[in-house]
Protein backbone atom coordinates (compact mmCIF):
# COMPACT_ATOMS: atom_id res chain seq x y z
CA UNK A 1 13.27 -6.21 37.33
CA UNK A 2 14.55 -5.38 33.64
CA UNK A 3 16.44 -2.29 32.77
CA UNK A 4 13.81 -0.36 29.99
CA UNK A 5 14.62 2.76 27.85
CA UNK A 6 12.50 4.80 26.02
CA UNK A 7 12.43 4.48 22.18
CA UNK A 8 10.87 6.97 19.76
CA UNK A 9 10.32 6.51 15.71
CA UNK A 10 9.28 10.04 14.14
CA UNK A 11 7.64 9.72 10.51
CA UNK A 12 5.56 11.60 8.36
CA UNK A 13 2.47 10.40 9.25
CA UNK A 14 2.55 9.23 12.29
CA UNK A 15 5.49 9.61 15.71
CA UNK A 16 5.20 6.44 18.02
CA UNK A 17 7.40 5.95 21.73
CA UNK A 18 7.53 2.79 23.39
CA UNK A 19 9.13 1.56 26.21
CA UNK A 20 11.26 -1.30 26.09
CA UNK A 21 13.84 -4.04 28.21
CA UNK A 22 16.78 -4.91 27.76
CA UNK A 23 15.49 -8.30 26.46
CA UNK A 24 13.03 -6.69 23.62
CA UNK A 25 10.11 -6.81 25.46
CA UNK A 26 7.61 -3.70 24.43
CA UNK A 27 6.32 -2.66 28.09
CA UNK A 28 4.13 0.11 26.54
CA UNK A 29 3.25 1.86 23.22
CA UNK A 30 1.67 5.37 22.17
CA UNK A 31 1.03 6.80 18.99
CA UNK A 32 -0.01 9.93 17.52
CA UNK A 33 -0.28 12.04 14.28
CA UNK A 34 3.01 13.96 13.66
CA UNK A 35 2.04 17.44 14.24
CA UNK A 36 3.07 19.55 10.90
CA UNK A 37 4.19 23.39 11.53
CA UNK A 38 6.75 25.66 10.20
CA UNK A 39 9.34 24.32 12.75
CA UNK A 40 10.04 21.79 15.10
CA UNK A 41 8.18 23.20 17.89
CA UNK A 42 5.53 21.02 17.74
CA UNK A 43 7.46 17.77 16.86
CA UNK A 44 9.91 18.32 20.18
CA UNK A 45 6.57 18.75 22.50
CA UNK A 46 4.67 15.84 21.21
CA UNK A 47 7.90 13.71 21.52
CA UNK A 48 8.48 15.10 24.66
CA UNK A 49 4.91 14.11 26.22
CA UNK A 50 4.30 10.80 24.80
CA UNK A 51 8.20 10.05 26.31
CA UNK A 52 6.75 11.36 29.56
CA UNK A 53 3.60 9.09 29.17
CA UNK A 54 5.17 6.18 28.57
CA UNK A 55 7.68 6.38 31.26
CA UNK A 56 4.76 7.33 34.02
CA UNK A 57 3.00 4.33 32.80
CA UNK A 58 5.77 2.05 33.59
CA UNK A 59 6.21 3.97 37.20
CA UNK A 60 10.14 4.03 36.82
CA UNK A 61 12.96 5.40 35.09
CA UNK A 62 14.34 5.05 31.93
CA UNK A 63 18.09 4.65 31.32
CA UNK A 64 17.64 6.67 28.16
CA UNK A 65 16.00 7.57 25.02
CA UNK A 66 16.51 6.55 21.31
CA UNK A 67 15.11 8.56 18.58
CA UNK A 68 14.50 7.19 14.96
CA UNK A 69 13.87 10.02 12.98
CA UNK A 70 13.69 10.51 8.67
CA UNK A 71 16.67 12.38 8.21
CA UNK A 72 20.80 12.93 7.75
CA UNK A 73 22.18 14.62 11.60
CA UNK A 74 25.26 14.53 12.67
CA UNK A 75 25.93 12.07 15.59
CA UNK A 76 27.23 14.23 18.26
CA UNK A 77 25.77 16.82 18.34
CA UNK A 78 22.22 16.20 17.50
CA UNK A 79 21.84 18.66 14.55
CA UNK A 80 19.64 17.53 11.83
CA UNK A 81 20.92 18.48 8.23
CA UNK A 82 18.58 17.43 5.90
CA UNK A 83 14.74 16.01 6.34
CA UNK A 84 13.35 16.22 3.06
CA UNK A 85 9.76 14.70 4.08
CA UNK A 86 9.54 16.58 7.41
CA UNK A 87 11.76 19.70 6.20
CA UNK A 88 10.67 21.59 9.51
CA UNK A 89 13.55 19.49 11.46
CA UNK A 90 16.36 20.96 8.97
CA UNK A 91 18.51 22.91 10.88
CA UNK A 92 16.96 21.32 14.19
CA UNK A 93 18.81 20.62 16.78
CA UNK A 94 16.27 18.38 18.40
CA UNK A 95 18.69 15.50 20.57
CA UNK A 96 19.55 18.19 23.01
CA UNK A 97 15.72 19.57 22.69
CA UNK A 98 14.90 16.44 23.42
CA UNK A 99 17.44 15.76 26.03
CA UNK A 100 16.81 18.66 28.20
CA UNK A 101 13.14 18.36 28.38
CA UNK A 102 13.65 14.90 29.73
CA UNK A 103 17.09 15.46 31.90
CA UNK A 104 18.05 12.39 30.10
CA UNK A 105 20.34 10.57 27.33
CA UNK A 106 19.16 11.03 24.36
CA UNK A 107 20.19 8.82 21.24
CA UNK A 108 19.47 9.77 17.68
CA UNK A 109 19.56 7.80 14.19
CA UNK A 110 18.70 8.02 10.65
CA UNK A 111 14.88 5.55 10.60
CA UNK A 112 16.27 3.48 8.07
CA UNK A 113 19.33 2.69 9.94
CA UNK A 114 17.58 2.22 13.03
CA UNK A 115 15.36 -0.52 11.08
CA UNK A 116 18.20 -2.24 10.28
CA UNK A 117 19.90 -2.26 13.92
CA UNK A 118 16.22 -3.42 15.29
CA UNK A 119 16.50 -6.32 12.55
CA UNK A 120 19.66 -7.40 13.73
CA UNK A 121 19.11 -7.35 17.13
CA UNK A 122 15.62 -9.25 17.17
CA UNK A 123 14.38 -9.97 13.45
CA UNK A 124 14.99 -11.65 10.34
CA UNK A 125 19.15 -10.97 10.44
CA UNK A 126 19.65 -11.53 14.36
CA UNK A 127 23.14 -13.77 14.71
CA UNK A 128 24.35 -12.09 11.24
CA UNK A 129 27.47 -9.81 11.63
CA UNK A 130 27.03 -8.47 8.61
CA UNK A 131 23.86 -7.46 7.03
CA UNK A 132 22.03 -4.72 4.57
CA UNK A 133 18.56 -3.75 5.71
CA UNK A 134 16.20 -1.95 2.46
CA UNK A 135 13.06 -0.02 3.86
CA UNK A 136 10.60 -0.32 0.54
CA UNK A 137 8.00 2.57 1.54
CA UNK A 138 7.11 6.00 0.01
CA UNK A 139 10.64 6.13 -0.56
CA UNK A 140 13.34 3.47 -0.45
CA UNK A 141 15.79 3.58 2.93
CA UNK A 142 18.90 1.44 3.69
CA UNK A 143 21.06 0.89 6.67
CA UNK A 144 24.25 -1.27 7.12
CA UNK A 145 25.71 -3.39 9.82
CA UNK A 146 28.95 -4.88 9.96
CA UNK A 147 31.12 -6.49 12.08
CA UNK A 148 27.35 -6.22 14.17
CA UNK A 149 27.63 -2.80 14.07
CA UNK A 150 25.58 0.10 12.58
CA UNK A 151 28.18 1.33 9.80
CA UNK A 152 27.19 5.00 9.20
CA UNK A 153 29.93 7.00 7.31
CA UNK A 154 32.14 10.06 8.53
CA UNK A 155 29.00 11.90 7.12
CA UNK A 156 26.18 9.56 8.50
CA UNK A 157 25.23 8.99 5.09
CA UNK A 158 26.33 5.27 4.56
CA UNK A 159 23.11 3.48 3.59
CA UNK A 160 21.57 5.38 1.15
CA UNK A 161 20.26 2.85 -1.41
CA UNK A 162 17.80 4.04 -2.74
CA UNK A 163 20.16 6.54 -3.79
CA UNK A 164 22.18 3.97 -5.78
CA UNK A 165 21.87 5.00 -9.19
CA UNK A 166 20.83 1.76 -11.61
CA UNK A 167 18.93 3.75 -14.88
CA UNK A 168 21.63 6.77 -15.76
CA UNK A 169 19.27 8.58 -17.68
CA UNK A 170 16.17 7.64 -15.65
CA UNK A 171 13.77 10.68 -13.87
CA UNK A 172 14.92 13.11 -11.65
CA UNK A 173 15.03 12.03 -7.74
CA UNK A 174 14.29 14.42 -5.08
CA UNK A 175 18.09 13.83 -4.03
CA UNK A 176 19.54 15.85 -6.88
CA UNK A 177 20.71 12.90 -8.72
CA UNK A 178 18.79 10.69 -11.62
CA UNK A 179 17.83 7.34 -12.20
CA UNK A 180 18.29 6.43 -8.05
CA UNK A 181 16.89 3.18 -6.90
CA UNK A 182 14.13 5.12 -5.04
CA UNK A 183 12.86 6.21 -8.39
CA UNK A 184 12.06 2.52 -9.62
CA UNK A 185 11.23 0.83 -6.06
CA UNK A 186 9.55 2.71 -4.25
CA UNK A 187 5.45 2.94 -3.37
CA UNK A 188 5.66 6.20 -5.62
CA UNK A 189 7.85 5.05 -8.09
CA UNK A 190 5.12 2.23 -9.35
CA UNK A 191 2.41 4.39 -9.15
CA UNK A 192 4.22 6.35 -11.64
CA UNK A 193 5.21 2.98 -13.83
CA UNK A 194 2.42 2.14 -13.86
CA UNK A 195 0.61 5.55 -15.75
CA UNK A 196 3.62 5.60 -17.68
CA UNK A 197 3.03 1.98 -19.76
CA UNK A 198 -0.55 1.93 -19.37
CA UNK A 199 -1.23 2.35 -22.96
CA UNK A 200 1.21 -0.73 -23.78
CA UNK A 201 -2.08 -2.21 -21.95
CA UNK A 202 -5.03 -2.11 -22.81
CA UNK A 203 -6.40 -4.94 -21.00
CA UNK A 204 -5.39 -3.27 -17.54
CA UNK A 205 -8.23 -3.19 -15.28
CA UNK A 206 -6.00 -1.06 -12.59
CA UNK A 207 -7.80 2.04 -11.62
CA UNK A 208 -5.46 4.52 -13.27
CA UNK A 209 -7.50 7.70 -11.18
CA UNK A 210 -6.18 10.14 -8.90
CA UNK A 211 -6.78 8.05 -5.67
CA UNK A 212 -4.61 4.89 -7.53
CA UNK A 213 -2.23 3.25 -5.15
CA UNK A 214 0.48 1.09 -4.79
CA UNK A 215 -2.49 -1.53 -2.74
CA UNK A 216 -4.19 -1.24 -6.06
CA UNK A 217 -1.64 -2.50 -8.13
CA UNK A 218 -0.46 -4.95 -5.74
CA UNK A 219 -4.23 -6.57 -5.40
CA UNK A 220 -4.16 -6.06 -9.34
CA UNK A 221 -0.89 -8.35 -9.62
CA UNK A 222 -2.43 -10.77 -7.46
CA UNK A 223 -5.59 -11.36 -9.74
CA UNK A 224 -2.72 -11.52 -12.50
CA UNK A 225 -3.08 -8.45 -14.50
CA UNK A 226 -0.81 -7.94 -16.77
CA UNK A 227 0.05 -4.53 -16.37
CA UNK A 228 0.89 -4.88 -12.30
CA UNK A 229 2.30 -8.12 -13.03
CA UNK A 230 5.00 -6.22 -15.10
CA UNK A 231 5.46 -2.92 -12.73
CA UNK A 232 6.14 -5.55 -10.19
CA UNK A 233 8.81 -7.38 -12.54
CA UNK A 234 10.96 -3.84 -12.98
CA UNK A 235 10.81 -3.66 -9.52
CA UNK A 236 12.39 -6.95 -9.07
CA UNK A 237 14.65 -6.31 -11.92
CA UNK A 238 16.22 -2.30 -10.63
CA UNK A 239 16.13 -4.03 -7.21
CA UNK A 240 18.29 -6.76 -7.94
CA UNK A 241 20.86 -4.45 -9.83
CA UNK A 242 21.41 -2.35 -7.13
CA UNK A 243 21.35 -5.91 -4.38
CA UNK A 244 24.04 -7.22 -6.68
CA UNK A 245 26.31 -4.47 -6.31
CA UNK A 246 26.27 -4.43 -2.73
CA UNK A 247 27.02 -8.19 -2.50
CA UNK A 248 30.02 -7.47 -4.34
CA UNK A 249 31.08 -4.67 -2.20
CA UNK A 250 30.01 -5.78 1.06
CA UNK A 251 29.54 -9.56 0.64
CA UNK A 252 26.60 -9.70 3.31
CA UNK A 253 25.15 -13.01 5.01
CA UNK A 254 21.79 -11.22 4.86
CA UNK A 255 19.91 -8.86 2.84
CA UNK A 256 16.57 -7.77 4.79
CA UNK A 257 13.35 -6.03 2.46
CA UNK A 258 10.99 -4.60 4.66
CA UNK A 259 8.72 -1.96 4.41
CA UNK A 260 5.18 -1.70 2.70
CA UNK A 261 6.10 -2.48 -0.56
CA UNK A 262 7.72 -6.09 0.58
CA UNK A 263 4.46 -7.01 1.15
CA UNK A 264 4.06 -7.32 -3.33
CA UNK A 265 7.41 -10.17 -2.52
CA UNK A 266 6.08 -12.45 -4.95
CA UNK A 267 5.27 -10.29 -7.52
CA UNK A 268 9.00 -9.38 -7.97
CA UNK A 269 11.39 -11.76 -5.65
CA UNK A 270 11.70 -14.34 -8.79
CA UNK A 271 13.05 -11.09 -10.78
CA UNK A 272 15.08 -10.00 -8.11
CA UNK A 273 17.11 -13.42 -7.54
CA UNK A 274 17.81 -13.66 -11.05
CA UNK A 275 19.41 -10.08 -11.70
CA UNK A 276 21.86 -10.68 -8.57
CA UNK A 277 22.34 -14.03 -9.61
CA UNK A 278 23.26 -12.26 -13.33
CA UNK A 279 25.37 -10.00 -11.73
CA UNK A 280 27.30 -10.75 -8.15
CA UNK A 281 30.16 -12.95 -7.86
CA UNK A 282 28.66 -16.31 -7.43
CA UNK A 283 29.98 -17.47 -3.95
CA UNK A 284 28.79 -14.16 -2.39
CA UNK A 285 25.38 -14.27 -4.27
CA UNK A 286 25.08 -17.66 -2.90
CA UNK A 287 25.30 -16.73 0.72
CA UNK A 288 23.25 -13.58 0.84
CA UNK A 289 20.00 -15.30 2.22
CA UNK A 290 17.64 -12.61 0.71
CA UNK A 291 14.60 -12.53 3.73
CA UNK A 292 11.61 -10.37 4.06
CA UNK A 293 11.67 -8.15 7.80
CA UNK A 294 10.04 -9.76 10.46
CA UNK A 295 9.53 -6.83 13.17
CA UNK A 296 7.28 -4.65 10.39
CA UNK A 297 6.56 -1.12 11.81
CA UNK A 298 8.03 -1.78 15.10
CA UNK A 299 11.87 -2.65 13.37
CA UNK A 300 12.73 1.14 14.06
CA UNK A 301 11.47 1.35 17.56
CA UNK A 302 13.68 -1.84 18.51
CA UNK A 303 16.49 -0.32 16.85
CA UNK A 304 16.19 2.71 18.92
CA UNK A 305 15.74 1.15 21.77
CA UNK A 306 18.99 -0.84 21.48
CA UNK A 307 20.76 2.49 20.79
CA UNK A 308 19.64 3.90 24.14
CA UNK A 309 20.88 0.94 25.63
CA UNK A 310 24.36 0.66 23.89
CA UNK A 311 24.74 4.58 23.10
CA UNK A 312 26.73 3.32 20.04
CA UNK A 313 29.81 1.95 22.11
CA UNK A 314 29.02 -1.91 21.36
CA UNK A 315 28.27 -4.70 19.05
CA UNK A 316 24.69 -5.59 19.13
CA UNK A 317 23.79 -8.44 21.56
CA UNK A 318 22.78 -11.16 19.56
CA UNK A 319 21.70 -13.06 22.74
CA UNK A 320 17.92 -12.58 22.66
C-alpha cells in the first residue's frame, strides 16, 4: 500500500486538496470557493477541513501536506509577505496555522512554482533537469527548475516572469514596475489590447462590452478576425522577448506554457518561435523544445504533493 500526502492549491477563486501517492496517483479530490474575509481566518479553516476530509476518506494517514498558494513567503518559517490577489494572507503566517491544526508537516510554495515542480515530475518537462514553467492566467506566473530542482532565490522570488520587463515605457503593473510581461500576456492584458486598437478596426466583430473576455477574443481569432488575430500576435511577439532572454541566461531543455491563456497556442506560437529565434543564441534556441502543460489545473496540486513528499531535500524523481 502506497505512501499518500495531502496536497492543497489555494487561488482566488477557488482552494482544492487532494490526496496523492507517491507514484502520482490522485486518491481523492475536493474543491470549494475560497472564502474572502478581512484575514486569513477563513482561508486556514476551509484548508484545514477539506485536508481533514480528504484524509478520512482515504482511512489513513498522510505523511504530510503541501500547500500551493498565490504569493511570495519565506520558506522556513511559513510567513507570507506579499499576496496581492488574496491580500488577506499578507502578514499570514499560515504553514504553522496549518501545521498545528493538522499535527502534521506542512510544506508551502509560491502556485506558480509549484506548477512547474508538478510539470517536471509528471507532465510535459518530466526527464528534463532543467526547465522554465510560464502560468498564462489572470496574471502571468513562472517557476524554475534546475539541476531538477525548484530554484527559488535567497528571497523566494526567482521566477517572476511576468515581471520581466520587455516594453520600458509600457502601462503600469500592479508590481510597481512598467511594461512587465504580465502587462502584455496575460488574460487581462488582451482584454485591455484589445479596447485599446479597436478603432484601428473597424471590421472587429469582438464584443467590446463590459462582460468581454479573453474566451471572446480567443473564439474571435479562431473565426479569423482581424482584430484578435493581432492581440494574439503581440502576445506571441512580448512572449517570445522575454522566452529569449531566459534561453540565454538559463539555456533550458524545456520551456512549459500552461495556464488558460495557452489554450489561444495557435493564435500566437508562430510569433513566439520567431522572436526567440530573432533573439537567443542559436544552439540554445534550438534545444528549448517550447511545449504546452499537460497536467492543466491539477499541475499545482502534483507539485505540492511532491513537496510533501521530498520537503525540499531532493531532486525530483523522474521515475514515474
Amino acid at each position: 500500500m502506497n505512501d499518500f500526502v495531502l496536497a492543497g492549491d489555494l487561488g482566488g477563486t477557488n482552494l482544492r486538496v487532494a490526496a496523492i501517492d507517491d507514484e502520482g496517483r490522485m486518491l481523492a479530490r475536493l474543491e470549494d470557493e475560497t472564502p474572502r474575509h478581512t484575514d486569513d481566518t477563513r482561508i486556514v479553516a476551509a484548508a484545514l477541513r477539506l485536508a481533514k476530509e480528504c484524509g478520512d476518506r482515504i482511512g489513513r494517514k498522510p505523511l504530510g501536506l503541501g500547500f500551493a498558494l498565490p504569493a511570495i513567503m519565506s520558506g522556513p518559517e511559513g510567513r507570507v509577505f506579499s499576496s496581492p490577489n488574496l491580500p488577506e494572507l499578507n502578514g499570514s503566517l499560515i504553514g504553522p496555522n496549518l501545521r498545528e491544526g493538522l499535527s502534521m508537516d506542512v510544506v508551502l510554495e509560491n502556485d506558480a512554482n509549484a506548477a512547474a515542480i508538478g510539470e517536471n515530475w509528471l507532465g510535459a518537462s518530466q526527464g528534463s533537469g532543467d526547465s522554465i514553467c510560464l502560468t498564462l492566467g489572470t496574471g502571468v506566473g513562472g517557476g524554475i527548475i534546475l539541476d531538477g530542482r525548484p530554484h527559488r532565490g535567497p528571497d523566494g522570488t526567482a521566477g517572476e516572469i511576468g515581471h520581466v520587463c520587455v516594453e520600458p515605457l509600457g502601462p503600469p503593473c500592479g508590481c510597481g514596475s512598467y511594461g512587465c510581461l504580465e502587462q502584455f500576456a496575460s488574460a487581462t492584458a488582451v482584454v485591455r489590447i484589445a479596447r485599446e486598437m479597436a478603432s484601428d478596426f473597424s471590421d472587429t466583430k469582438v464584443p467590446l462590452d463590459s462582460e468581454f473576455t479573453a474566451l471572446d477574443l480567443y473564439n474571435a481569432g479562431t473565426s479569423g478576425d482581424r482584430l484578435a488575430v493581432e492581440v494574439f500576435r503581440r502576445v506571441g511577439y512580448y512572449l517570445g522577448i522575454a522566452i529569449g532572454g531566459i534561453v540565454n541566461v538559463l539555456n533550458p531543455e524545456v520551456v512549459v506554457l500552461g495556464g488558460g491563456m495557452s489554450g489561444a497556442w495557435d493564435l500566437f506560437i508562430g510569433e513566439l518561435k520567431e522572436e526567440i529565434r530573432k533573439r537567443a543564441f542559436h544552439e540554445p534556441a534550438e534545444r528549448a523544445r517550447i511545449v504546452r502543460a499537460k497536467l492543466g489545473s491539477d499541475a499545482g496540486l502534483f507539485g505540492a504533493a511532491w513537496l510533501a513528499f521530498a520537503q525540499g531535500t531532493r531532486s525530483i524523481d523522474q521515475s514515474h
